[in-house]
Protein backbone atom coordinates (compact mmCIF):
# COMPACT_ATOMS: atom_id res chain seq x y z
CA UNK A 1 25.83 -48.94 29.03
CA UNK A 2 23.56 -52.56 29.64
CA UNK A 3 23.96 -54.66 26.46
CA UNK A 4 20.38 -54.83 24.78
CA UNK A 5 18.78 -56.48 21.46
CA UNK A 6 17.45 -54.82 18.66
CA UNK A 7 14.54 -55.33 16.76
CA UNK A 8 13.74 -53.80 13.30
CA UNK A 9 9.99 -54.29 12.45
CA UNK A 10 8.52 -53.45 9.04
CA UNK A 11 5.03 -52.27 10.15
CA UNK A 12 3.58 -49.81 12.69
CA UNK A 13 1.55 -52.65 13.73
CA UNK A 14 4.85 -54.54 14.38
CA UNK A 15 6.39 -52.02 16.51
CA UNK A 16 3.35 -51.34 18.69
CA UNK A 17 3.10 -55.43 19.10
CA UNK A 18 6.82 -55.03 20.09
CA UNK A 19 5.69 -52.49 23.01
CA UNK A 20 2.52 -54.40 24.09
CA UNK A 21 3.91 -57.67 24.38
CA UNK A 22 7.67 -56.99 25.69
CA UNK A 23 7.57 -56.80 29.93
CA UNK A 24 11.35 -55.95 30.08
CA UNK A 25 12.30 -52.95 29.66
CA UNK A 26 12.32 -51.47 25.78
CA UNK A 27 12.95 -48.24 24.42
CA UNK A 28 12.36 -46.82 20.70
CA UNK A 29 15.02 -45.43 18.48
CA UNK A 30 14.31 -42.78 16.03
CA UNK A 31 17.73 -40.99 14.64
CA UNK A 32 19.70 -42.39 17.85
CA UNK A 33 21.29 -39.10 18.80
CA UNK A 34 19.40 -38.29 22.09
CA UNK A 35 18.96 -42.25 22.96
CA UNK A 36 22.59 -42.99 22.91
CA UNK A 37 23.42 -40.11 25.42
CA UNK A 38 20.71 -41.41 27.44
CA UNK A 39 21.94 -45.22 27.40
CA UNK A 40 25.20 -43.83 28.20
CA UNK A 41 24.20 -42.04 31.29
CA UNK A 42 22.29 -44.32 32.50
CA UNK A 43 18.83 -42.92 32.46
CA UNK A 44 17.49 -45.55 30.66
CA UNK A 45 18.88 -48.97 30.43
CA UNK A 46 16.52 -50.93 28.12
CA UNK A 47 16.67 -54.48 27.40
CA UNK A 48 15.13 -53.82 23.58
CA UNK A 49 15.32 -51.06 21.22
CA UNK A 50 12.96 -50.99 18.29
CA UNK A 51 14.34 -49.39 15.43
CA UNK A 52 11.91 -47.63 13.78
CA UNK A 53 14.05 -46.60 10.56
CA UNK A 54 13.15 -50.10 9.14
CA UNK A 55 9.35 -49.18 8.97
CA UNK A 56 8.71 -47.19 5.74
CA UNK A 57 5.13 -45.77 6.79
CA UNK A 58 7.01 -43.57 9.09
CA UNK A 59 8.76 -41.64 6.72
CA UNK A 60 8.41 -38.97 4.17
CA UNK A 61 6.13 -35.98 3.08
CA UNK A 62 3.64 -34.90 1.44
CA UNK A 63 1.50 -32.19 0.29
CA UNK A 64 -2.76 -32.92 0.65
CA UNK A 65 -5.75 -31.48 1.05
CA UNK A 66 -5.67 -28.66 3.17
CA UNK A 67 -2.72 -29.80 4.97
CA UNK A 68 1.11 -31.02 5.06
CA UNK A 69 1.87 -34.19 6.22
CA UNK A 70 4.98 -35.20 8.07
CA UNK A 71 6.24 -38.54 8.95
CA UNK A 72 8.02 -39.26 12.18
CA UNK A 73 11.12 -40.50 10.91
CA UNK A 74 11.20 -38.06 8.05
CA UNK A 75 15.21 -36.36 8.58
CA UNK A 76 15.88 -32.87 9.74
CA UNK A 77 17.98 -32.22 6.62
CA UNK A 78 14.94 -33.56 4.02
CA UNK A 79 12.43 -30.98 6.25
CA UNK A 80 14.70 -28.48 6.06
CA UNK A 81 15.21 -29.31 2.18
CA UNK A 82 11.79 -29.86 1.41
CA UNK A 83 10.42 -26.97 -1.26
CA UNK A 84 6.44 -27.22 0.17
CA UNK A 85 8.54 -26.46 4.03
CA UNK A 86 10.08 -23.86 2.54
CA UNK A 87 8.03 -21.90 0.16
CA UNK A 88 4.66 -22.41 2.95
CA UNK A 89 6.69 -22.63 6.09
CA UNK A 90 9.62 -20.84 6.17
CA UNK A 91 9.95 -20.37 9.69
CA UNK A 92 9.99 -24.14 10.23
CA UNK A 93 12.61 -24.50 7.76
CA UNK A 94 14.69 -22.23 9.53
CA UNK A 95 14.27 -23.98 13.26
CA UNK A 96 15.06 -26.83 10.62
CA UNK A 97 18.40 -25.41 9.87
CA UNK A 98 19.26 -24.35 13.31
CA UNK A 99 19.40 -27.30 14.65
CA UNK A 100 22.77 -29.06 15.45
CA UNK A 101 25.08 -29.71 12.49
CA UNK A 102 24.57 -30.76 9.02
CA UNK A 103 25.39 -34.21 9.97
CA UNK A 104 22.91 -34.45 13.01
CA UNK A 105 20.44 -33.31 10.80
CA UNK A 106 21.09 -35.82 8.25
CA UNK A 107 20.31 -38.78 11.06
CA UNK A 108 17.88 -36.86 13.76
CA UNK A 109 14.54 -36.72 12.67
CA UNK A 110 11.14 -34.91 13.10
CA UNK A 111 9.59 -37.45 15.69
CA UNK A 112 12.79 -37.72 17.39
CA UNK A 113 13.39 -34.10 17.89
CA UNK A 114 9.62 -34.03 19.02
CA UNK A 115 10.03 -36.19 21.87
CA UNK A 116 13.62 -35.91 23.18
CA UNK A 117 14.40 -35.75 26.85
CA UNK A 118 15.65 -32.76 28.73
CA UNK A 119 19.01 -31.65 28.22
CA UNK A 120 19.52 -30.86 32.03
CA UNK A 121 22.76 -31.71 33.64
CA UNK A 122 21.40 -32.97 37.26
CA UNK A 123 18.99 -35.13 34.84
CA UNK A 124 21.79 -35.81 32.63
CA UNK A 125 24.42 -36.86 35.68
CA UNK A 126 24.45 -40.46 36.33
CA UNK A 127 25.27 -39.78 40.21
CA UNK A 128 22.35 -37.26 40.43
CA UNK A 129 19.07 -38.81 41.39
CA UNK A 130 16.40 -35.56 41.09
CA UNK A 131 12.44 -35.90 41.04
CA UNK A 132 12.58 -36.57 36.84
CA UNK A 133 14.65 -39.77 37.75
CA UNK A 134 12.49 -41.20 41.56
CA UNK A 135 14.64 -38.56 43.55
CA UNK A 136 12.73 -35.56 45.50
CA UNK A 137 14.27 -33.22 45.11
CA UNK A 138 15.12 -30.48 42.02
CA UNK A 139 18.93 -29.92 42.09
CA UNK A 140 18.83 -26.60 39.83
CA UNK A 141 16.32 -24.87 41.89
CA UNK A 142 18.85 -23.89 44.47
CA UNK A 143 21.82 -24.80 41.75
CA UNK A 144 23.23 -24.26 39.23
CA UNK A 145 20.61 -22.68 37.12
CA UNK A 146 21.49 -20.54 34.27
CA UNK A 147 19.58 -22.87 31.69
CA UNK A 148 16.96 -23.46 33.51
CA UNK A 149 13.49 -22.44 33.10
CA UNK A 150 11.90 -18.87 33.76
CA UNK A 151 8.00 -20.26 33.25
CA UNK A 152 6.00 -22.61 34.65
CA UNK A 153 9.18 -24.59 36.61
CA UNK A 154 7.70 -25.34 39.74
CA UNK A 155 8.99 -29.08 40.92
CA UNK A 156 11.10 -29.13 38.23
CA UNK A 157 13.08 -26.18 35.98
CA UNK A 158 13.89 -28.11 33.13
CA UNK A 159 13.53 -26.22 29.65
CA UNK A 160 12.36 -28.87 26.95
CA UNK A 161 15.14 -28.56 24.04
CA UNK A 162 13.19 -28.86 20.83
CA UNK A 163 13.52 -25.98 17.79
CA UNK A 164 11.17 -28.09 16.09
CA UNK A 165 7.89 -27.74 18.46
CA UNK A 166 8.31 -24.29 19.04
CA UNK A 167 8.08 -23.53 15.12
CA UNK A 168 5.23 -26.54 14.83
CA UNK A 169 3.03 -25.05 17.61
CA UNK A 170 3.10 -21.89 16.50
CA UNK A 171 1.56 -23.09 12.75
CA UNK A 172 -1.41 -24.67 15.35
CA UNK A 173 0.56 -28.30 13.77
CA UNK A 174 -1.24 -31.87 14.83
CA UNK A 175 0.56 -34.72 15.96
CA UNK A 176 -1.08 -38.28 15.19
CA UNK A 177 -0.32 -41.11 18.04
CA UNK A 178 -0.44 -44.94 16.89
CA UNK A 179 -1.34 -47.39 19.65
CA UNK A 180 -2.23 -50.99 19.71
CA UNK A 181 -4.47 -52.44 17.69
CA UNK A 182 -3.79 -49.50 14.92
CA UNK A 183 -5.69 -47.35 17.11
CA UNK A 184 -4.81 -43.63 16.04
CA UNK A 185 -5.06 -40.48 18.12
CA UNK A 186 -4.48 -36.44 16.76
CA UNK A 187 -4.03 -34.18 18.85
CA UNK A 188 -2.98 -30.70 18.70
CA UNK A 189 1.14 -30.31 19.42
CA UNK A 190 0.16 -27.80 21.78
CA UNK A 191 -1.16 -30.35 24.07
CA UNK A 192 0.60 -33.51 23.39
CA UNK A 193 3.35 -31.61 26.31
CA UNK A 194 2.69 -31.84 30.04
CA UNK A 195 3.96 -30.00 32.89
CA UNK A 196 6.16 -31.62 35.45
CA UNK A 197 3.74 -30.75 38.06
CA UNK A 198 1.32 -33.05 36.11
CA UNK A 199 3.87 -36.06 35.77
CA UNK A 200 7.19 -35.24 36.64
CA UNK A 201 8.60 -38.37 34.82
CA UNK A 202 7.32 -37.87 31.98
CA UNK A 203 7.49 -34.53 28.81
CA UNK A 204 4.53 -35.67 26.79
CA UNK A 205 1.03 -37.25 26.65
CA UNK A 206 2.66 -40.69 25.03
CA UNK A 207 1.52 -44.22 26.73
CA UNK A 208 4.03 -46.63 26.81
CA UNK A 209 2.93 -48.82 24.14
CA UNK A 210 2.13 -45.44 21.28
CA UNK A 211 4.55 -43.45 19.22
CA UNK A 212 4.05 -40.65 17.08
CA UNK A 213 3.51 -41.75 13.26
CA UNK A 214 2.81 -38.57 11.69
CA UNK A 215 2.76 -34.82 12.38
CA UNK A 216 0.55 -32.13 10.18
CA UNK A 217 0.64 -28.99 9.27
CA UNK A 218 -2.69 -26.88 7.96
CA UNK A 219 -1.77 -25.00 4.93
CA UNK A 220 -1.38 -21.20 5.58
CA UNK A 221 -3.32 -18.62 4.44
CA UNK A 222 -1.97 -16.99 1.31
CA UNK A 223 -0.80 -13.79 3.72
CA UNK A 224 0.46 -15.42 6.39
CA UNK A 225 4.20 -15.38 7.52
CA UNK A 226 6.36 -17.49 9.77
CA UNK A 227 9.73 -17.30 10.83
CA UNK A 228 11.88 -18.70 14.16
CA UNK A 229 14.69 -16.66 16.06
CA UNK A 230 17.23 -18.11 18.13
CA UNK A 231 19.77 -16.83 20.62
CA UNK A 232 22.57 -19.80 20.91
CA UNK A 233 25.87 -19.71 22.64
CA UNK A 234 27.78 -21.24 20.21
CA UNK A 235 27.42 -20.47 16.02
CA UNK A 236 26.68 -23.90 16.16
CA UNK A 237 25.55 -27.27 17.08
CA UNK A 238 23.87 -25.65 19.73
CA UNK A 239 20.61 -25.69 21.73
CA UNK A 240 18.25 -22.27 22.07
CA UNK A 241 19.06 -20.54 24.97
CA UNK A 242 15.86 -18.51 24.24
CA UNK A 243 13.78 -19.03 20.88
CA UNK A 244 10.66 -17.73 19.25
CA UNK A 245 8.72 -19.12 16.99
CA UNK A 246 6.11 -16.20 15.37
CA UNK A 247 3.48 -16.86 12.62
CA UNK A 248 0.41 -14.89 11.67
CA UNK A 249 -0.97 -12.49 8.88
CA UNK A 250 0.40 -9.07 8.72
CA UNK A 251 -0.60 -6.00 6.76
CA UNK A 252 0.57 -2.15 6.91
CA UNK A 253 2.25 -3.36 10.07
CA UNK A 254 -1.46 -4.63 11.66
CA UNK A 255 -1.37 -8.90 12.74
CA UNK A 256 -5.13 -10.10 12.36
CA UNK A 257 -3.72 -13.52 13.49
CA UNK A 258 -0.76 -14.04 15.24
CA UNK A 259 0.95 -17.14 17.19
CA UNK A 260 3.89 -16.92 19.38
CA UNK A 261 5.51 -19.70 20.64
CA UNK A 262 9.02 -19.73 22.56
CA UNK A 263 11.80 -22.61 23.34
CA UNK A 264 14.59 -22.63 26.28
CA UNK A 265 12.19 -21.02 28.67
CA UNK A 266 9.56 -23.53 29.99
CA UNK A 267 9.33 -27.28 31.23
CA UNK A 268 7.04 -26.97 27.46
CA UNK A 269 7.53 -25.21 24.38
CA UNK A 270 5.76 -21.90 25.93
CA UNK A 271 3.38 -19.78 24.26
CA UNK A 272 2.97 -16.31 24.92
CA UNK A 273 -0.70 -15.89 24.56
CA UNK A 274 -0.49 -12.34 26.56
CA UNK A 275 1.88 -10.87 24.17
CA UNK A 276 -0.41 -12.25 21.31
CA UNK A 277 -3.16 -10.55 22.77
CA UNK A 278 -1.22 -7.48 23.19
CA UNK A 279 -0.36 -7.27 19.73
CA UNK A 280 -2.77 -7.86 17.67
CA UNK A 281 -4.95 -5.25 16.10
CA UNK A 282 -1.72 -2.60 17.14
CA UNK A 283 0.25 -0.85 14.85
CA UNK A 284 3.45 -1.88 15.40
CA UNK A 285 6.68 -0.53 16.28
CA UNK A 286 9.38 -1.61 18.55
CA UNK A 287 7.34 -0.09 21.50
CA UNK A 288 4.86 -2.17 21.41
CA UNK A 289 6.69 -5.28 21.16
CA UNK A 290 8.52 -4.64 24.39
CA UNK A 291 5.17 -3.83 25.91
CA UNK A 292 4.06 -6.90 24.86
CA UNK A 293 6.89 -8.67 25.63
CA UNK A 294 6.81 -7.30 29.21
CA UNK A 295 2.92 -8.58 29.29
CA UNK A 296 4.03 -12.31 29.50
CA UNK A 297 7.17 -11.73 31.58
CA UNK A 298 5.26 -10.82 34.31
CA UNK A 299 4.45 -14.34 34.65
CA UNK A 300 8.42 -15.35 34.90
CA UNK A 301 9.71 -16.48 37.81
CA UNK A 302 13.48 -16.73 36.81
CA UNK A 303 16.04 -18.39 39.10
CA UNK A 304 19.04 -16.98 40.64
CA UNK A 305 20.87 -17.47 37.83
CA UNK A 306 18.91 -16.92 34.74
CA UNK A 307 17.13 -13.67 35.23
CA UNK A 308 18.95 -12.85 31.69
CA UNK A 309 16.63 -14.81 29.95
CA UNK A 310 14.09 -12.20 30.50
CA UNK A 311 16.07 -9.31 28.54
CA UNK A 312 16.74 -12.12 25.79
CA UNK A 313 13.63 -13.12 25.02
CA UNK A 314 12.17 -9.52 24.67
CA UNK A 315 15.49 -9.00 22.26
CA UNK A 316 14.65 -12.34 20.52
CA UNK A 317 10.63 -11.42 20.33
CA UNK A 318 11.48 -8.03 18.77
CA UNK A 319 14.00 -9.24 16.00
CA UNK A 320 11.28 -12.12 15.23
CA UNK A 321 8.03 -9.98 15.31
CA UNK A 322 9.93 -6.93 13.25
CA UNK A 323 11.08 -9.21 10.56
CA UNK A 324 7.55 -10.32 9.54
CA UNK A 325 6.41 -6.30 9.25
């Protein structure tokens, strides 16, 4: 690990004068959890790291009109704690609580968990240079791949590692982007991701001088449901090996509205817009779930050794979808 400085601004506007005016290298630290692996393999070696935990703004939430709002540095543990998350969002409280342990979740926060970096180990190697770090090739394409990604791969099969986005998307959540100059951007979660085919260096839309400030939620209908499912290997402190993320309204077993939105199986936090479509306006039963299920899978293009993932998620989809009837 490269020694480095830190610098703990009070302000947005200090931190986005921080990344304007530094030319060396500079990174920014949310919780810590995902930069420190990635100082200590080398990925990135920055010569400052703006702590953002000194900037109050950042934090905290809040209940307004017609929507929640969420701060970037607001923990895991005070989402996951938060009565308005759990009475009006439950299935974001429980990607909330599935992530890590209690003590990750008392330092990782919303922002952070939002923008992490792939959890790949050819990315993660420090002797393995593969197109996300100038190389050109991807290592787990003829690999090891059993973690990889059974959607939208192409150049690169990593799976993006958030429980958080999954469980935001699906609740059609906005992310706002401060820039220089105070300038603000929203955009929907949903697109603030980007394919590696569209920058293989990079996960998100974010310009090297923005971070996220704030992330918000529109309040649900009175009706609607939510609720995220996750298949780990280990009871805990573990990462989705296949997740879904479901809200919508529901009545005598009929979705009017319905969002589905998976994790562990896509470059991005993958919606299954097929199975949506297949689903809605059904009656359903465990038949149709599978059917619908099987609608977006046609679209997988697993690896040699992560075919599984296709019997999981139609497992995970089914226990999700079913527990909102």
């Amino acid at each position: 690990m490269n020694e480095f400085k830190i610098a703990q601004p009070l302000t947005l506007d200090q931190v986005t004068a921080l990344l304007s005016k530094e030319k060396a290298g500079c990174a920014v630290m949310a919780g810590g959890t995902d930069l420190l692996d990635l100082l200590k393999s080398k990925i990135i070696a920055p010569e400052l790291v703006i702590d953002l935990k000194t900037v109050p703004a950042l934090a905290g939430l809040k209940e307004e009109k017609g929507h929640v709002s969420i701060g970037a540095m607001t923990t895991v543990s005070d989402l996951a704690e938060s009565p308005v998350i759990g009475e009006k969002f439950p299935g974001l409280k429980q990607a909330a609580l599935s992530l890590a342990s209690p003590q990750l979740r008392n330092v990782g926060t919303v922002g952070g968990n939002l923008c992490q970096r792939p959890r790949c180990w050819y990315f993660r190697d420090t002797d393995t240079i593969c197109w996300k770090k100038g190389g050109s090739r991807c290592y787990a394409s003829k690999g090891r791949n059993k973690y990889h990604a059974i959607f939208g791969g192409g150049i690169c099969h990593i799976v993006f590692p958030s429980d958080l986005a999954p469980a935001l998307i699906s609740l059609d959540a906005e992310v706002t982007i401060y820039g220089p100059t105070g300038k603000k951007e929203i955009v929907k979660l949903e697109d603030f991701y980007i394919y590696p085919q569209t920058d293989v260096r990079r996960e998100n839309i974010l310009g090297p001088h923005q971070i996220v400030s704030e992330i918000r939620i529109p309040l649900p209908k009175n009706s609607a449901k939510s609720t995220y499912h996750k298949f780990k290997e280990r009871g805990t402190w573990d990462f989705a090996v296949v997740s879904a993320s479901v809200s919508g309204v529901v009545s005598n077993r009929v979705f009017s509205d319905l969002r589905i939105v998976c994790g562990g199986v896509a470059p991005v936090p993958w919606r299954l817009k097929k199975t949506e479509d297949f689903i809605r306006g059904k009656k359903i039963d465990e038949a149709v779930i599978r059917q619908g299920a099987k609608a977006a899978l046609a679209d997988a293009k697993p690896l040699e050794e992560n075919a599984y993932k296709m019997d999981l998620l139609e497992a995970v989809l089914d226990a999700a979808v079913s527990s909102l009837l």
